[in-house]
N, C-alpha and C. Protein backbone atom coordinates (compact mmCIF):
# COMPACT_ATOMS: atom_id res chain seq x y z
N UNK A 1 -56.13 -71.51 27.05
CA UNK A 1 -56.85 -70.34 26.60
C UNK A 1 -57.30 -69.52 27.81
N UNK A 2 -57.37 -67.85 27.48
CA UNK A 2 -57.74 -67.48 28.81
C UNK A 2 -58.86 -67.28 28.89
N UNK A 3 -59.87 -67.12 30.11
CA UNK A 3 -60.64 -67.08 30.58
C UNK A 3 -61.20 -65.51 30.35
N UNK A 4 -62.63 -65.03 29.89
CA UNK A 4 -62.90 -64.22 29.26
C UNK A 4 -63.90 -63.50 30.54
N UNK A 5 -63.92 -62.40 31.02
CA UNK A 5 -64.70 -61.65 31.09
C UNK A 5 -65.11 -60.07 30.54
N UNK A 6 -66.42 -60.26 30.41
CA UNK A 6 -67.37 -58.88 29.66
C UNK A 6 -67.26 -58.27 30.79
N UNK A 7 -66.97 -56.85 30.23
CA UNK A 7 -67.32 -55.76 31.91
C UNK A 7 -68.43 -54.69 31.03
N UNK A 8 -69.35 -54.29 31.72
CA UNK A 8 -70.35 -53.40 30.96
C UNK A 8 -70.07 -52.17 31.77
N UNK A 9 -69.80 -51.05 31.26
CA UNK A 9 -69.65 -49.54 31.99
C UNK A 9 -70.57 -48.85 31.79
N UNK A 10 -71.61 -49.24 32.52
CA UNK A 10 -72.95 -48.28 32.37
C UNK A 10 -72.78 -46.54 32.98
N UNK A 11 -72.14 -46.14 33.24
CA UNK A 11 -72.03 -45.18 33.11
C UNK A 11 -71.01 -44.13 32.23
N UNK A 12 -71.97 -43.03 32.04
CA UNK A 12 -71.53 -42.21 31.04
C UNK A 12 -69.83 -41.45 31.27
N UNK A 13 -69.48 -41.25 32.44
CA UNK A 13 -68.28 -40.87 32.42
C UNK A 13 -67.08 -41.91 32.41
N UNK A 14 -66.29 -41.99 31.61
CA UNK A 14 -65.31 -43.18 32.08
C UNK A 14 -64.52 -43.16 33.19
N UNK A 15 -64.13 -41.37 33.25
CA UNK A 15 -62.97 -41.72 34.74
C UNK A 15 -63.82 -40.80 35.79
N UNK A 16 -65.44 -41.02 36.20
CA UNK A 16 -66.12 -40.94 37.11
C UNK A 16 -65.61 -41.70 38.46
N UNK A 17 -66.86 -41.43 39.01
CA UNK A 17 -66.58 -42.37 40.58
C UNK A 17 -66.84 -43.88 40.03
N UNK A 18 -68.04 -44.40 38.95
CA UNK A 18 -68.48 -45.56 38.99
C UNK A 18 -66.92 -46.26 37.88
N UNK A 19 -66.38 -45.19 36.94
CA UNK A 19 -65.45 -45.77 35.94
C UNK A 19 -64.16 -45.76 36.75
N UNK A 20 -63.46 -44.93 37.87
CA UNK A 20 -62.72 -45.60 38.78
C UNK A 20 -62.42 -46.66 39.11
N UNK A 21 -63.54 -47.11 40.10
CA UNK A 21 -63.84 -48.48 40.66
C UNK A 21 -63.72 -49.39 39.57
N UNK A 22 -64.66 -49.45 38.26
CA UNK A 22 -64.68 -50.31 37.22
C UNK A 22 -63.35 -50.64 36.90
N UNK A 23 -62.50 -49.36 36.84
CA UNK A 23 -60.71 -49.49 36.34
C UNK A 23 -60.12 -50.24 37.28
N UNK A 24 -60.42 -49.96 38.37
CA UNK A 24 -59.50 -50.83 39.17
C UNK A 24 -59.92 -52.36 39.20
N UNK A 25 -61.23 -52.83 39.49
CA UNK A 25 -61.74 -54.34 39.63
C UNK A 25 -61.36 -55.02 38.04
N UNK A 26 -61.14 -54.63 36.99
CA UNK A 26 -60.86 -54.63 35.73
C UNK A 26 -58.99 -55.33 35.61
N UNK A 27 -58.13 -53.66 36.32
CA UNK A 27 -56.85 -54.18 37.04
C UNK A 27 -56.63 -55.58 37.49
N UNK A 28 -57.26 -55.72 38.65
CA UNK A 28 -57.50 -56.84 39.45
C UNK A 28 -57.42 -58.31 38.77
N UNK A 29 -58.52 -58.18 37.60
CA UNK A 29 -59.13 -59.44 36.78
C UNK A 29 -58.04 -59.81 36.07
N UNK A 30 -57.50 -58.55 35.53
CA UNK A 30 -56.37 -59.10 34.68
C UNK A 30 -54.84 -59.57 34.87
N UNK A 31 -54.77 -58.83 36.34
CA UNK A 31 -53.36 -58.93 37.28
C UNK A 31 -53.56 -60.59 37.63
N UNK A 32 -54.49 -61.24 37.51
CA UNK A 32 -54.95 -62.54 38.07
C UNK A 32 -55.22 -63.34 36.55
N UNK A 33 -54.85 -63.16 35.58
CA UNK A 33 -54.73 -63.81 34.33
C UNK A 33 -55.77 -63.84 33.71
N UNK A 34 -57.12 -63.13 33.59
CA UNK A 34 -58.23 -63.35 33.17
C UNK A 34 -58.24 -62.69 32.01
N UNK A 35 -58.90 -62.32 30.60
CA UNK A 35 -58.58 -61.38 29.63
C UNK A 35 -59.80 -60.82 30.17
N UNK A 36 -59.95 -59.30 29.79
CA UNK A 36 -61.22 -58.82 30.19
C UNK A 36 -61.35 -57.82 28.92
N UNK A 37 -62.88 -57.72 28.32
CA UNK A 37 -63.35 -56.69 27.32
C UNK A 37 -64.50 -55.80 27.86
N UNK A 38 -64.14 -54.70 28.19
CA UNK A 38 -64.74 -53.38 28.84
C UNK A 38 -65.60 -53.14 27.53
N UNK A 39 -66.95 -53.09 27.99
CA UNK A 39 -68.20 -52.55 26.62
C UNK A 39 -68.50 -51.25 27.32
N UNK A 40 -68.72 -50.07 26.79
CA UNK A 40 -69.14 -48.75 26.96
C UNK A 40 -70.67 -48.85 25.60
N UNK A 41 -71.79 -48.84 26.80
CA UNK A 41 -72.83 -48.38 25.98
C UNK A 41 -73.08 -47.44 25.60
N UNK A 42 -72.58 -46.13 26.21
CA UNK A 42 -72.89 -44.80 25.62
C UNK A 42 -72.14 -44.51 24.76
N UNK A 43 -71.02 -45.54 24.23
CA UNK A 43 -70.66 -45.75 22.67
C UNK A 43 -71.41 -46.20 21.35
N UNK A 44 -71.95 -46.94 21.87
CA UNK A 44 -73.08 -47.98 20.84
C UNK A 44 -74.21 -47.36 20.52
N UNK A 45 -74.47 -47.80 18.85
CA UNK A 45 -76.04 -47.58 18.58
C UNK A 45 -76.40 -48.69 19.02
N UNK A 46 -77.52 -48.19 19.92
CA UNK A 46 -78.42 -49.46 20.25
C UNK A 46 -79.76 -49.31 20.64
N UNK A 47 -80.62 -49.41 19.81
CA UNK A 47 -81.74 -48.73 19.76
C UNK A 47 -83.02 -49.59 20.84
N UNK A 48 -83.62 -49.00 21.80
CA UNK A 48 -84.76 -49.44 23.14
C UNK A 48 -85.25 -50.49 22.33
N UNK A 49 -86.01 -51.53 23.48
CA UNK A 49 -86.42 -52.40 22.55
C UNK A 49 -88.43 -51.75 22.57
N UNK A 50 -88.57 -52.61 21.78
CA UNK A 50 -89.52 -51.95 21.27
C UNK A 50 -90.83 -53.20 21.68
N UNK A 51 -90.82 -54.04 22.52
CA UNK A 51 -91.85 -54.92 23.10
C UNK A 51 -92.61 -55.55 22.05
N UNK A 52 -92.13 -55.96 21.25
CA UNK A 52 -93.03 -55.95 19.88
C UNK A 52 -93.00 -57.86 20.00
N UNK A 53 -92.38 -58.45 20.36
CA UNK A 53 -92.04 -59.85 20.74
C UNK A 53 -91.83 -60.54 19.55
N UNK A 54 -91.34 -59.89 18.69
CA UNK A 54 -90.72 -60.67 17.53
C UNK A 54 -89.71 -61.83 16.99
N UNK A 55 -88.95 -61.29 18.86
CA UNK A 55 -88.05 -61.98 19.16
C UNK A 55 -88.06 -63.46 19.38
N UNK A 56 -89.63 -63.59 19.72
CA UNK A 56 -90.86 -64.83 20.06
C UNK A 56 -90.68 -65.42 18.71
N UNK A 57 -90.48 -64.76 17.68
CA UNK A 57 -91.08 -65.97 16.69
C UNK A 57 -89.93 -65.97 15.76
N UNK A 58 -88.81 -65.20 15.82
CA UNK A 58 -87.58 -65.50 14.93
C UNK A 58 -86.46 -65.42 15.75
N UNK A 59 -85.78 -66.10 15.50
CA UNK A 59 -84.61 -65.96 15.82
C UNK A 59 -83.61 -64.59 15.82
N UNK A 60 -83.42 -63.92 17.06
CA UNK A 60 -83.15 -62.56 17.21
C UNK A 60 -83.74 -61.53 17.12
N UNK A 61 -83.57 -60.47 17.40
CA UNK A 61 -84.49 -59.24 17.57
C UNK A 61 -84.39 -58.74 15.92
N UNK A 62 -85.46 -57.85 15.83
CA UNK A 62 -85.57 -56.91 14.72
C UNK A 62 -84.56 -56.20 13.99
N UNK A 63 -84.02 -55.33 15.03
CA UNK A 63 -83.26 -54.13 14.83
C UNK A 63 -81.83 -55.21 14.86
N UNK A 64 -81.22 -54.59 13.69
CA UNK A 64 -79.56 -55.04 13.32
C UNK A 64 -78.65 -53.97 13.63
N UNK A 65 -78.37 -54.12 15.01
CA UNK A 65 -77.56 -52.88 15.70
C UNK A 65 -75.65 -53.29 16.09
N UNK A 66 -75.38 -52.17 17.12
CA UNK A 66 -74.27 -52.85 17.75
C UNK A 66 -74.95 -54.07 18.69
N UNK A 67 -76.20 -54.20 18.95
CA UNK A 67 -76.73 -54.91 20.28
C UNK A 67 -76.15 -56.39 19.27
N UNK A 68 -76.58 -56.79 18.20
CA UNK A 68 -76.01 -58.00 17.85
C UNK A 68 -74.80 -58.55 18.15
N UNK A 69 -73.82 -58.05 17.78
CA UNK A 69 -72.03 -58.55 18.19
C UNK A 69 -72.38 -58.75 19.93
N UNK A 70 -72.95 -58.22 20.53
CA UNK A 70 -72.81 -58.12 21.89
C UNK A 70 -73.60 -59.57 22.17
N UNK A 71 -74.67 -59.85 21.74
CA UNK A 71 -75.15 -61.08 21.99
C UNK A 71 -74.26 -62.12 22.49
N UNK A 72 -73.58 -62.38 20.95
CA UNK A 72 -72.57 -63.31 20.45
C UNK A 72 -71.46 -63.28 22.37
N UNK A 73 -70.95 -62.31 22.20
CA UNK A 73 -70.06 -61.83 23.50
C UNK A 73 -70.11 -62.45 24.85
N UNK A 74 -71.85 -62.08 25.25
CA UNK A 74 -72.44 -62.48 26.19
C UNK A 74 -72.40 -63.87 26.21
N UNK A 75 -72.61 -64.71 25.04
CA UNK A 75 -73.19 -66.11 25.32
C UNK A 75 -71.40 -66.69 25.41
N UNK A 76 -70.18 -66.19 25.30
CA UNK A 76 -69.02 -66.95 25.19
C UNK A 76 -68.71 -66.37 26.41
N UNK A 77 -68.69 -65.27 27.48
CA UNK A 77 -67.86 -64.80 28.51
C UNK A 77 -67.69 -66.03 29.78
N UNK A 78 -67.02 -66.15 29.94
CA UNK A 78 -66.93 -66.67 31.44
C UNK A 78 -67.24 -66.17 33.02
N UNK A 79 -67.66 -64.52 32.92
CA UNK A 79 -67.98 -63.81 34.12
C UNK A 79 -68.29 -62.82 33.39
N UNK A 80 -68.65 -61.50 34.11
CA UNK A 80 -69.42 -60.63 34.07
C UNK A 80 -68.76 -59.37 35.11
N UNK A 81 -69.14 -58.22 34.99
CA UNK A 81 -68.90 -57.01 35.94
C UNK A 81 -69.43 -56.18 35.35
N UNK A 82 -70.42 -55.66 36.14
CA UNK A 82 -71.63 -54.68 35.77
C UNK A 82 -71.63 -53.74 36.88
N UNK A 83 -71.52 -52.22 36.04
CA UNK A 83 -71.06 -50.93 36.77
C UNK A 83 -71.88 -50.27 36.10
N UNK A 84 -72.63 -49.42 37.21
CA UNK A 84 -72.84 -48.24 36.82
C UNK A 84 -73.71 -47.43 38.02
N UNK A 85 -73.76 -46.07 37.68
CA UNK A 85 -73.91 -45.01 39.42
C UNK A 85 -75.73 -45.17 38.85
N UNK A 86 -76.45 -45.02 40.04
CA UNK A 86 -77.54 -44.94 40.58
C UNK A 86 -78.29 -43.51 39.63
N UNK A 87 -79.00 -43.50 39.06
CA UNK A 87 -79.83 -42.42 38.29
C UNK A 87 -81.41 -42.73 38.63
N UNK A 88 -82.02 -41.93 39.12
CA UNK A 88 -82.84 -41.82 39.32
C UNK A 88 -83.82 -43.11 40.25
N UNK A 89 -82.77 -43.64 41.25
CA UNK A 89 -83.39 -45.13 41.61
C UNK A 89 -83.22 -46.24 40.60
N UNK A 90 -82.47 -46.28 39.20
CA UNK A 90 -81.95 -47.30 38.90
C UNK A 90 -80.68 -47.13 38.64
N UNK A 91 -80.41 -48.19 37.18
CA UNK A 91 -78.71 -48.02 36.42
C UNK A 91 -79.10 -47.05 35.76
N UNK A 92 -78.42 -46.47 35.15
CA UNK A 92 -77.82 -45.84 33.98
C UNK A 92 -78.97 -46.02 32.76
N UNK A 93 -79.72 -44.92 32.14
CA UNK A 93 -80.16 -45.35 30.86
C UNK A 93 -79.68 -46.13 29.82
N UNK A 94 -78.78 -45.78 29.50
CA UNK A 94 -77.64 -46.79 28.32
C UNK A 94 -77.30 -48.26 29.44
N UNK A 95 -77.15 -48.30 30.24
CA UNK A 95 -77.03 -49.72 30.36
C UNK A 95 -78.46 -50.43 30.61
N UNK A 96 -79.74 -49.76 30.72
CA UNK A 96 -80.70 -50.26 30.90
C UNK A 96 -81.44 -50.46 29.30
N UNK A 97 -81.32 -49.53 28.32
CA UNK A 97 -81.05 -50.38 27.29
C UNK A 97 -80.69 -51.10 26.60
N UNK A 98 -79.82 -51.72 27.14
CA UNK A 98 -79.18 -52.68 26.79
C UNK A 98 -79.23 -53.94 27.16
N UNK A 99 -79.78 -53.55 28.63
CA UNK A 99 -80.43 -54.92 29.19
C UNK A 99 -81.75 -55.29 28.90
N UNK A 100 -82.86 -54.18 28.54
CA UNK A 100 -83.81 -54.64 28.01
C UNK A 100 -83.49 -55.29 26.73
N UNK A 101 -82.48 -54.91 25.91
CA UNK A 101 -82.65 -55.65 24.70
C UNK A 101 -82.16 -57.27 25.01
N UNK A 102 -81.96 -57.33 25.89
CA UNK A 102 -81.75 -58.99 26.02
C UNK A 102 -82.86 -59.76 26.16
N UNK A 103 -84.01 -59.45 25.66
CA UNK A 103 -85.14 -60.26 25.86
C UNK A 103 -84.94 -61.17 24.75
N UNK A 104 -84.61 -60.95 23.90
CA UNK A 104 -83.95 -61.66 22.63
C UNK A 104 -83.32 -62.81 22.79
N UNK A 105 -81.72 -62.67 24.17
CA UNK A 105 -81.29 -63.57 24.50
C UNK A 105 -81.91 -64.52 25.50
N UNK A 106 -82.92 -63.83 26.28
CA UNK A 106 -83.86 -64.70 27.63
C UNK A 106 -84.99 -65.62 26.16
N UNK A 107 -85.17 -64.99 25.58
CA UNK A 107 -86.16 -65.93 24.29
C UNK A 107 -85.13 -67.50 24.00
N UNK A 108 -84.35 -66.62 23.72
CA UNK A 108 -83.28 -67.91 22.43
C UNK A 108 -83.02 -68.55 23.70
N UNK A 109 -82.73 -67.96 24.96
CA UNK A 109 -81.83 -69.74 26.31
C UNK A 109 -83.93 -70.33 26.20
N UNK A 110 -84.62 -69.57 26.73
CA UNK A 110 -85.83 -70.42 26.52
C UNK A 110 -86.16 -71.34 25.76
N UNK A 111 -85.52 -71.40 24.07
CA UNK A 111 -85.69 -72.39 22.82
C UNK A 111 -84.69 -73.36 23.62
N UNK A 112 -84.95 -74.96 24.26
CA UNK A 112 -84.01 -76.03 24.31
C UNK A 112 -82.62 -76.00 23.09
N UNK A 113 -83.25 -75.74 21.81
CA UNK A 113 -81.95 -76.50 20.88
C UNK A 113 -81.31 -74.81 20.73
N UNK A 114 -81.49 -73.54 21.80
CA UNK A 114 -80.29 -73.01 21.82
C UNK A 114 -79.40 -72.46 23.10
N UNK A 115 -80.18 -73.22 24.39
CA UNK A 115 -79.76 -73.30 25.47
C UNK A 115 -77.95 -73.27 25.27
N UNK A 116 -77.50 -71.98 25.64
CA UNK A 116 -76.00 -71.53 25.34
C UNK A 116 -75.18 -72.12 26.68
N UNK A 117 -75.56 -71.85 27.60
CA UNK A 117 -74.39 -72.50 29.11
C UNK A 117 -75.72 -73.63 29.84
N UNK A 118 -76.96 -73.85 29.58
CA UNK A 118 -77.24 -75.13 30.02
C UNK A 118 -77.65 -75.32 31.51
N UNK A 119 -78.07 -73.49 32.05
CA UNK A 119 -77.96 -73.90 33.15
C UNK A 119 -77.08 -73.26 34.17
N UNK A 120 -75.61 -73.45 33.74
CA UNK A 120 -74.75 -72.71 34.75
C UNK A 120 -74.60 -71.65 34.66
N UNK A 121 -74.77 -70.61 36.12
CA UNK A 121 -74.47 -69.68 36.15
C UNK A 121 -73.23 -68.88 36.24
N UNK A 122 -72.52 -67.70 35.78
CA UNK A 122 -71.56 -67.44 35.60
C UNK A 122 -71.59 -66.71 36.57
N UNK A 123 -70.43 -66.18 37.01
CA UNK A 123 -70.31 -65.48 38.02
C UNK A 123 -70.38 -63.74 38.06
N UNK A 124 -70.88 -63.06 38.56
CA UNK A 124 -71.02 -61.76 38.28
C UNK A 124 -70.14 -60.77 39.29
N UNK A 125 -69.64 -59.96 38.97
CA UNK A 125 -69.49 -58.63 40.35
C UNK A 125 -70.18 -57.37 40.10
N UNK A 126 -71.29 -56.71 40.59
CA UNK A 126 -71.80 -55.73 40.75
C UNK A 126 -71.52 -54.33 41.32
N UNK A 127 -70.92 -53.14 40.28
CA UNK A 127 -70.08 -52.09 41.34
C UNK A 127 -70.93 -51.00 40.76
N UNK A 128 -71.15 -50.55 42.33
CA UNK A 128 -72.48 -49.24 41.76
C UNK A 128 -72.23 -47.79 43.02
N UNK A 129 -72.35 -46.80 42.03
CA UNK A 129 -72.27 -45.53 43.27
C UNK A 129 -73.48 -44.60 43.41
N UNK A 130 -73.94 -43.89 44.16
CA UNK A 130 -75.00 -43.19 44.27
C UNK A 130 -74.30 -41.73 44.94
N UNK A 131 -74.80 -40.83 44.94
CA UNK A 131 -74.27 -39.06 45.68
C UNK A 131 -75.50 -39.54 47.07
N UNK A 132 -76.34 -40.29 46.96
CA UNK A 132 -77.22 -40.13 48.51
C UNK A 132 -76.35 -40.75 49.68
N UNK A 133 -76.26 -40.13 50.48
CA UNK A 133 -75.63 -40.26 51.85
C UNK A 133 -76.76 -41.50 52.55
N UNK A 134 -77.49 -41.60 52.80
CA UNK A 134 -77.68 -41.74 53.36
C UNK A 134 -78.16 -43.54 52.66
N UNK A 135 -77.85 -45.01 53.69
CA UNK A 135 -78.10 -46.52 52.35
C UNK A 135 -79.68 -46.62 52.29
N UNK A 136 -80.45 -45.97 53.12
CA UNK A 136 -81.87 -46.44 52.41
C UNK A 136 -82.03 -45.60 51.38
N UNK A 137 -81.90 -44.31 51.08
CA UNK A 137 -81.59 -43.70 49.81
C UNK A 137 -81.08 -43.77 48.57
N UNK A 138 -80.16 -44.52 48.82
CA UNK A 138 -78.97 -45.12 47.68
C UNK A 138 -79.75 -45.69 46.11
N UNK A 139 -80.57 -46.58 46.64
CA UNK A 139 -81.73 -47.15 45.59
C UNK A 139 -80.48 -48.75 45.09
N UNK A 140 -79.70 -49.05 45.72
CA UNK A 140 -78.75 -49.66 45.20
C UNK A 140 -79.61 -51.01 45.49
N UNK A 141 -80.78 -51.06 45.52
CA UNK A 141 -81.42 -52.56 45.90
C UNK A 141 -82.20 -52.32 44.72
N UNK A 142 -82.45 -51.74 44.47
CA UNK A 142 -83.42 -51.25 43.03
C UNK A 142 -82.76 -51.31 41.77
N UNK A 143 -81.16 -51.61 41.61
CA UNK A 143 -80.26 -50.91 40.60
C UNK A 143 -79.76 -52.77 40.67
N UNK A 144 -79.42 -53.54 41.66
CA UNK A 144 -79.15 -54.67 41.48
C UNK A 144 -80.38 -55.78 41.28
N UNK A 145 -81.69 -55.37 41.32
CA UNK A 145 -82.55 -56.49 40.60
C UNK A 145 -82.44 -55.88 39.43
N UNK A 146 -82.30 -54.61 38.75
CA UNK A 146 -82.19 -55.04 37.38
C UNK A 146 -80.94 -55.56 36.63
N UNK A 147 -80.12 -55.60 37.73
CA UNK A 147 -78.96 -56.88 36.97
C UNK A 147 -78.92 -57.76 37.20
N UNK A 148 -79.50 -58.49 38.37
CA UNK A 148 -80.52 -59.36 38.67
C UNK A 148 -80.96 -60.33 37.40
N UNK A 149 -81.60 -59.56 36.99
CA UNK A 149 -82.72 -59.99 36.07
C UNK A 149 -81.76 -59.56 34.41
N UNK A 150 -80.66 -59.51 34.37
CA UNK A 150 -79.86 -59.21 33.21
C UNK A 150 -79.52 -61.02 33.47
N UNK A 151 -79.08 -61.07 34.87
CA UNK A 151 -78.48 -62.29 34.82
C UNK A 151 -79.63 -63.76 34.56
N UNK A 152 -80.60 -63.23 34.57
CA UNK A 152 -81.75 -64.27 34.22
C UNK A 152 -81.39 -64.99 32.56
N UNK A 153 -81.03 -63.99 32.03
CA UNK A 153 -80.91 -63.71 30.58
C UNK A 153 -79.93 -64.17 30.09
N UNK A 154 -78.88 -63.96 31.14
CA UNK A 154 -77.10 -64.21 30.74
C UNK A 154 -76.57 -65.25 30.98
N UNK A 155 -77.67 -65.97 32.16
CA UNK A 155 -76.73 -67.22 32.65
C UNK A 155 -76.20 -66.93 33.40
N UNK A 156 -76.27 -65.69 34.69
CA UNK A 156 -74.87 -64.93 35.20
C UNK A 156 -75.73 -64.57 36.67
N UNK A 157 -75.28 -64.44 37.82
CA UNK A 157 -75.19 -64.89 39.16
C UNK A 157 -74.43 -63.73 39.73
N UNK A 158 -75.10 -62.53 40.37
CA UNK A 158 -73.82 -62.14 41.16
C UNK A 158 -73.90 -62.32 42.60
N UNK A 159 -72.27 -62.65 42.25
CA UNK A 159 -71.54 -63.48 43.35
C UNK A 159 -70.67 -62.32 44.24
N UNK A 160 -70.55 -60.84 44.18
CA UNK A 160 -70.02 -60.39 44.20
C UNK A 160 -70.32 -59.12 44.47
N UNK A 161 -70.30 -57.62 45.09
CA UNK A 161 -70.85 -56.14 45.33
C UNK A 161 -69.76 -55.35 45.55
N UNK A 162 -69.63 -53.99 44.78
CA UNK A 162 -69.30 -52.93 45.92
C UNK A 162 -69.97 -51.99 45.75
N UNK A 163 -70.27 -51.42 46.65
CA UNK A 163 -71.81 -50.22 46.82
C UNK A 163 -71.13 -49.28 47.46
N UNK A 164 -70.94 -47.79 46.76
CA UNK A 164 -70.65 -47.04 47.73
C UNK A 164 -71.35 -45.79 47.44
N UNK A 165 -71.39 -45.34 48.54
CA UNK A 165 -72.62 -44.10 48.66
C UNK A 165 -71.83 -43.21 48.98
N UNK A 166 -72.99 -41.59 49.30
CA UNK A 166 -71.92 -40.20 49.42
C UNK A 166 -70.84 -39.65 48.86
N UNK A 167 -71.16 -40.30 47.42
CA UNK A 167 -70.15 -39.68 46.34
C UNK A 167 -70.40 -38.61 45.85
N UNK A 168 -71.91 -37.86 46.05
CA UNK A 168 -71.94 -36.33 45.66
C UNK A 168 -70.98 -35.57 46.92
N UNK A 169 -71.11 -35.86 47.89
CA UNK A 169 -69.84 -35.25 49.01
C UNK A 169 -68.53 -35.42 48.96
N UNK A 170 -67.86 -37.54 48.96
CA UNK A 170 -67.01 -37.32 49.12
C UNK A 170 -66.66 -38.44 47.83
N UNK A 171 -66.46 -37.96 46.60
CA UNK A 171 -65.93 -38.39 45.43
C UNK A 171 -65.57 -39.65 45.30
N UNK A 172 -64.86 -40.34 44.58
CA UNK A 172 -64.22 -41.37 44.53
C UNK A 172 -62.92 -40.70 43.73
N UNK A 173 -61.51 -41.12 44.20
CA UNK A 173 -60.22 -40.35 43.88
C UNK A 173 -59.38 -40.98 43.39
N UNK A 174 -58.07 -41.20 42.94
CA UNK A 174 -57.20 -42.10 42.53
C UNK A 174 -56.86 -42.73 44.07
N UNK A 175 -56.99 -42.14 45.10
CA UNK A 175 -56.24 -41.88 46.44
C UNK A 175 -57.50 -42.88 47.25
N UNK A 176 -58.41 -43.39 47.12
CA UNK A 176 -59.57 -43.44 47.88
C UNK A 176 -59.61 -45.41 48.00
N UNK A 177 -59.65 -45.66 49.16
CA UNK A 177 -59.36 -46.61 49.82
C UNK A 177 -60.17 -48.00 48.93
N UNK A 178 -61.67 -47.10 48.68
CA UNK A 178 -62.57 -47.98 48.15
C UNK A 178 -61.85 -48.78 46.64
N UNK A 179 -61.21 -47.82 46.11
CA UNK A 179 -60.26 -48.78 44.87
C UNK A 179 -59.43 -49.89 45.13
N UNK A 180 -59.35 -50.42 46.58
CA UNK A 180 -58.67 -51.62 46.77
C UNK A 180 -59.69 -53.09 46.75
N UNK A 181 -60.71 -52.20 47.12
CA UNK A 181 -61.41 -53.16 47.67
C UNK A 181 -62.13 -53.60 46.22
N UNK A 182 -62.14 -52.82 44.90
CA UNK A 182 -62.45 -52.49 44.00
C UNK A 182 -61.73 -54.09 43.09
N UNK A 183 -60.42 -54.02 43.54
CA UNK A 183 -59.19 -54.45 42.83
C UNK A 183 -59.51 -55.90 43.25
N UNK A 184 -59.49 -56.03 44.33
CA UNK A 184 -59.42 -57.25 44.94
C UNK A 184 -60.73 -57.99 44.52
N UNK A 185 -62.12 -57.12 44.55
CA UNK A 185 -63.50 -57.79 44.14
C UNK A 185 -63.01 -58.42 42.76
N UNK A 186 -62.12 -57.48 41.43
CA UNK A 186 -62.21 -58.34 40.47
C UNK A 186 -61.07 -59.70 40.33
N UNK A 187 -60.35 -59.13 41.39
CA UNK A 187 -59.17 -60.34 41.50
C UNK A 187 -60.14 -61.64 41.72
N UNK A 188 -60.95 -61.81 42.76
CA UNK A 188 -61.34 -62.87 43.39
C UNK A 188 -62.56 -63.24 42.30
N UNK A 189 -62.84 -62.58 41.58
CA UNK A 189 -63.86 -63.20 40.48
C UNK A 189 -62.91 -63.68 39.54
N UNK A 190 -62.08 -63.01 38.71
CA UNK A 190 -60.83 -63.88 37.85
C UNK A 190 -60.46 -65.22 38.68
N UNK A 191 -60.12 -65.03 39.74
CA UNK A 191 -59.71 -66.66 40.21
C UNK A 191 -60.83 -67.64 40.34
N UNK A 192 -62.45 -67.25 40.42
CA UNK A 192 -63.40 -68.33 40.82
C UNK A 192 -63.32 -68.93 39.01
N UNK A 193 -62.89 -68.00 38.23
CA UNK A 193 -63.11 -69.09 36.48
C UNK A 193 -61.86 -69.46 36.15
N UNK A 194 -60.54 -69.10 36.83
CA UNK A 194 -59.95 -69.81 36.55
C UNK A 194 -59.10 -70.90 36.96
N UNK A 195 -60.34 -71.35 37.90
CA UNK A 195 -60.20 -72.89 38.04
C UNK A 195 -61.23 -73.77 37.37
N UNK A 196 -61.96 -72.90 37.05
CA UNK A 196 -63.18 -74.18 36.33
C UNK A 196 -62.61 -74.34 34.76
């Protein structure tokens, strides 16, 4: 059976600078035998969570959205790849809703009798772009604790980065060098699951 990774495209354009890179590390995963399912949140109803901690006392959140099927998703993947460009010093609104709604899933691994991976962490790759020139600007340290802390939730570890800055100057292209390095990040995550 093949080896499954979730890719989340937190950003709103698909063939942007951040959905480039995503296409190519995606390439990569699958040129290396991995199956991969690309989620676009700015497809999904998926409504903020609402802190209400309900999640505390039943099993799953409130709201019966697209966020449900995605649960399910999360708790079977074998890796992870989480993209999206720098807004305002974090991710992407739509992918940050989406990660807040995983408090649901950080609840349910907290319950022992539904502890889903037990522990092991899955492996992650993190690909993020910003227009600031300049890396203390970037905020790209600000944009990876909150996937960080997705991976608290997921079971998921990144093992993996590409950060590239000065994309309001100099774009990301079909032509642009950084898509190799793009390719190869998801190659080398497809091969760490499919040996385990």
């Amino acid at each position: 059976m093949s080896k499954k990774i979730i890719a989340l495209a937190g950003s709103p354009r698909r063939r942007g600078n951040t959905g480039l890179l995503l296409e190519s590390a995606v390439k990569g995963a699958i040129d290396s035998g991995a199956g991969v399912e690309v989620i676009y949140p700015n497809s999904l109803k998926i409504k903020p969570c609402q802190g209400c901690n309900t999640c505390c006392k039943i099993d799953g959140c409130i709201y019966h959205d697209d966020m449900i099927e995605l649960y399910e998703k999360f708790k079977s993947a074998d890796a992870f790849i989480i993209s999206s460009p720098v807004f305002f010093g974090s991710v992407t609104g739509q992918l940050k809703i989406l990660i807040d709604r995983c408090q649901a899933l950080w609840i349910e691994k907290q319950n022992a009798k539904h502890r889903f991976n037990q522990g092991y962490k899955r492996p992650g790759l993190f690909i993020a772009t910003s227009g600031h020139p300049n890396p203390k600007g970037t905020r790209f340290d600000s944009s990876l604790e909150v996937v960080r802390t997705f991976g608290y939730a997921a079971d998921m570890k990144i093992t993996g980065t590409i950060l590239v800055a000065d994309t309001d100057r100099i774009p990301v292209t079909e032509e642009s060098p950084v898509l190799k390095e793009a390719y190869e990040a998801g190659r080398k995550l497809a091969e760490s699951i499919m040996s385990n």
